[in-house]
C-alpha atoms as a PDB file:
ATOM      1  CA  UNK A   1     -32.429 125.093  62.912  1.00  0.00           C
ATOM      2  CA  UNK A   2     -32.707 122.763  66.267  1.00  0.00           C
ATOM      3  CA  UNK A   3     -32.574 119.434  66.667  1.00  0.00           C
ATOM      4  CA  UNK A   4     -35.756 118.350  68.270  1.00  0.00           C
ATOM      5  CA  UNK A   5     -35.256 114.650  69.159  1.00  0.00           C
ATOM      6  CA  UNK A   6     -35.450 111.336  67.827  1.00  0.00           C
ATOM      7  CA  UNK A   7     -39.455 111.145  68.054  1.00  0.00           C
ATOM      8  CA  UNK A   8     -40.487 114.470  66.685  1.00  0.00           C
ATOM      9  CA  UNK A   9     -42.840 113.905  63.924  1.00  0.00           C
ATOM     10  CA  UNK A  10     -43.513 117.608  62.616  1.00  0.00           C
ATOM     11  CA  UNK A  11     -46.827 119.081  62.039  1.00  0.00           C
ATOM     12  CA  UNK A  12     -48.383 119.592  58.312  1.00  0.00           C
ATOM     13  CA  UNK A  13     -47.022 122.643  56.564  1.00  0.00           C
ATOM     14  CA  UNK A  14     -50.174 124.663  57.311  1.00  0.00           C
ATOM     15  CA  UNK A  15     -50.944 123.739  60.960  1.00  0.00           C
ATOM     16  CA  UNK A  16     -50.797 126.841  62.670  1.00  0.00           C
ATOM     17  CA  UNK A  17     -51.559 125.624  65.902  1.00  0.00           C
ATOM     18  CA  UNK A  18     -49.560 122.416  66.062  1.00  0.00           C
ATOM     19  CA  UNK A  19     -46.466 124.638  64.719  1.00  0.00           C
ATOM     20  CA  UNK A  20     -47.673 126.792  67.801  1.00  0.00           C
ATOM     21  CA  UNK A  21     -47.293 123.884  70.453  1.00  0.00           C
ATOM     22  CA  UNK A  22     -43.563 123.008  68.560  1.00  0.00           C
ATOM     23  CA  UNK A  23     -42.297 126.132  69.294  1.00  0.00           C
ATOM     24  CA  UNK A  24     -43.357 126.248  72.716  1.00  0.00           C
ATOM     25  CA  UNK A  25     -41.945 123.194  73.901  1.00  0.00           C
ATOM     26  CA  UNK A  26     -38.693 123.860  72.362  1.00  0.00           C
ATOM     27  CA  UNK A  27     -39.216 127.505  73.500  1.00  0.00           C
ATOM     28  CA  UNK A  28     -39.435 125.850  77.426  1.00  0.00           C
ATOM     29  CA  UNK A  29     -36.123 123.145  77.074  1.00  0.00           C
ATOM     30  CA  UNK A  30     -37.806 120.439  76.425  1.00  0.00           C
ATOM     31  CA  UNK A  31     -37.422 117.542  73.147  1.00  0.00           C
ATOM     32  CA  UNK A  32     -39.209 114.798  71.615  1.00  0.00           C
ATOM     33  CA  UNK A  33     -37.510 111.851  72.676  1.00  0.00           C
ATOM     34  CA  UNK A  34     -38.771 109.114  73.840  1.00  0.00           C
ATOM     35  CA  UNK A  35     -37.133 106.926  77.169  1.00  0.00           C
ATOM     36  CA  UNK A  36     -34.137 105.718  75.449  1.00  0.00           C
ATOM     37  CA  UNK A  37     -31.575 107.409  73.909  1.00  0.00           C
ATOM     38  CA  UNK A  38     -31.988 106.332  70.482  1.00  0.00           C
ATOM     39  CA  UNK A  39     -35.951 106.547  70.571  1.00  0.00           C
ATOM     40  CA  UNK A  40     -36.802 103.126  69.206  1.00  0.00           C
ATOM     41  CA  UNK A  41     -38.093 101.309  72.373  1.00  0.00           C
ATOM     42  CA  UNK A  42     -40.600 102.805  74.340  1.00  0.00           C
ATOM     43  CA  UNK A  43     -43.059 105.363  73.202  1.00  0.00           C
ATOM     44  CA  UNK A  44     -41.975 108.747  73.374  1.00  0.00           C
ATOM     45  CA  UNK A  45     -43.305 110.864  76.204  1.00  0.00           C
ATOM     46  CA  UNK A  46     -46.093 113.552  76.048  1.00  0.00           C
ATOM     47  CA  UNK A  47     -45.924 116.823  74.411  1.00  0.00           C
ATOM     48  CA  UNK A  48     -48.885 119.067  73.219  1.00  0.00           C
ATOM     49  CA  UNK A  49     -50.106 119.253  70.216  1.00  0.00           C
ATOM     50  CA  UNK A  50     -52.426 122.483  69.726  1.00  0.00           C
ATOM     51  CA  UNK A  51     -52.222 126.065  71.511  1.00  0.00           C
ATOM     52  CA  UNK A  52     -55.222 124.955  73.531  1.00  0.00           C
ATOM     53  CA  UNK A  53     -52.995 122.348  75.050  1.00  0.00           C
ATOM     54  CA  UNK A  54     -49.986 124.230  75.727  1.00  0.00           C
ATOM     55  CA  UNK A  55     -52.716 127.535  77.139  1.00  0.00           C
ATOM     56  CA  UNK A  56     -54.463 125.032  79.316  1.00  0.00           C
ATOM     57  CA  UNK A  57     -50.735 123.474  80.912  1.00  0.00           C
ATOM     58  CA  UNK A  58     -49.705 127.098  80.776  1.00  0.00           C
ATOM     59  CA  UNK A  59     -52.821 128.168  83.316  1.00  0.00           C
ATOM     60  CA  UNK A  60     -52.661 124.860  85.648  1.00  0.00           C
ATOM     61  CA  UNK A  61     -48.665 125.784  85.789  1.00  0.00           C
ATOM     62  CA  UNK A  62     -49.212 129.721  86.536  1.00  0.00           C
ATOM     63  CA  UNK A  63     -52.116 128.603  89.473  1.00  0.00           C
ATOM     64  CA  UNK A  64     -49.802 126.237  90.875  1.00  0.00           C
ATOM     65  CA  UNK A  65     -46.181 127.347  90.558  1.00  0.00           C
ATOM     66  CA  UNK A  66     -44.747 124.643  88.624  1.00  0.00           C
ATOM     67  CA  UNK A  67     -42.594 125.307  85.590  1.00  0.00           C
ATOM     68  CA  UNK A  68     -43.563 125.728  82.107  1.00  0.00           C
ATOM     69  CA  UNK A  69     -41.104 122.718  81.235  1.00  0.00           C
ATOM     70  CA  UNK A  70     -43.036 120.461  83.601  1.00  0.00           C
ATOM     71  CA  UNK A  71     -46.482 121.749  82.356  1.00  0.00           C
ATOM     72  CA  UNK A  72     -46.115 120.669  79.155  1.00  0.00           C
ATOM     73  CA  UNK A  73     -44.680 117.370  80.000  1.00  0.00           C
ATOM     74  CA  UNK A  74     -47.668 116.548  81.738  1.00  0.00           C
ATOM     75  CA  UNK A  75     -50.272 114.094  79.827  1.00  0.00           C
ATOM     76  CA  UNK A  76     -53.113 115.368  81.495  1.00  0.00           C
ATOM     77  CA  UNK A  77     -53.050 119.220  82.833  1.00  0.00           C
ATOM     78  CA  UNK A  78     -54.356 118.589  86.164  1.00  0.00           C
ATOM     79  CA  UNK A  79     -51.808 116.401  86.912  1.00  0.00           C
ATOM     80  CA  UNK A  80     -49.038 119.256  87.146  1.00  0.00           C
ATOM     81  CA  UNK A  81     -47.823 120.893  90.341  1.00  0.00           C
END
């Protein structure tokens, strides 16, 4: 088991896809916390939500040469490199 931050709200039991996009931005470092430590004052930052998402950040980062951390932290996938 991993600890996955103080905003992670996990997908529903059967959500292939969102499970998908969990695993993969645990798989690349990254956590679901928001901009303070204990999570309860700002909204936390992006992270995908489907495997489209994370296949899309995944492409712009391969084309451009950024990491697969900072791909998926991006809100909007043509704002990575």
């Amino acid at each position: 088991m991993r600890y996955a931050g103080h905003d992670f709200a996990a997908p529903r039991r059967r959500d292939d896809s969102g499970w998908a996009a969990v695993a993969a931005v645990l798989g690349a470092g990254l956590r679901y916390d928001g901009f303070e430590p204990c999570g309860c004052s700002r909204e936390p930052k992006f992270r995908p939500r489907t495997r489209a998402q994370v296949r899309a950040r995944r492409r712009v980062a391969r084309r451009v040469g950024a990491s697969e951390a900072e791909a998926l932290s991006a809100r909007d996938p043509s704002d990575v490199g």
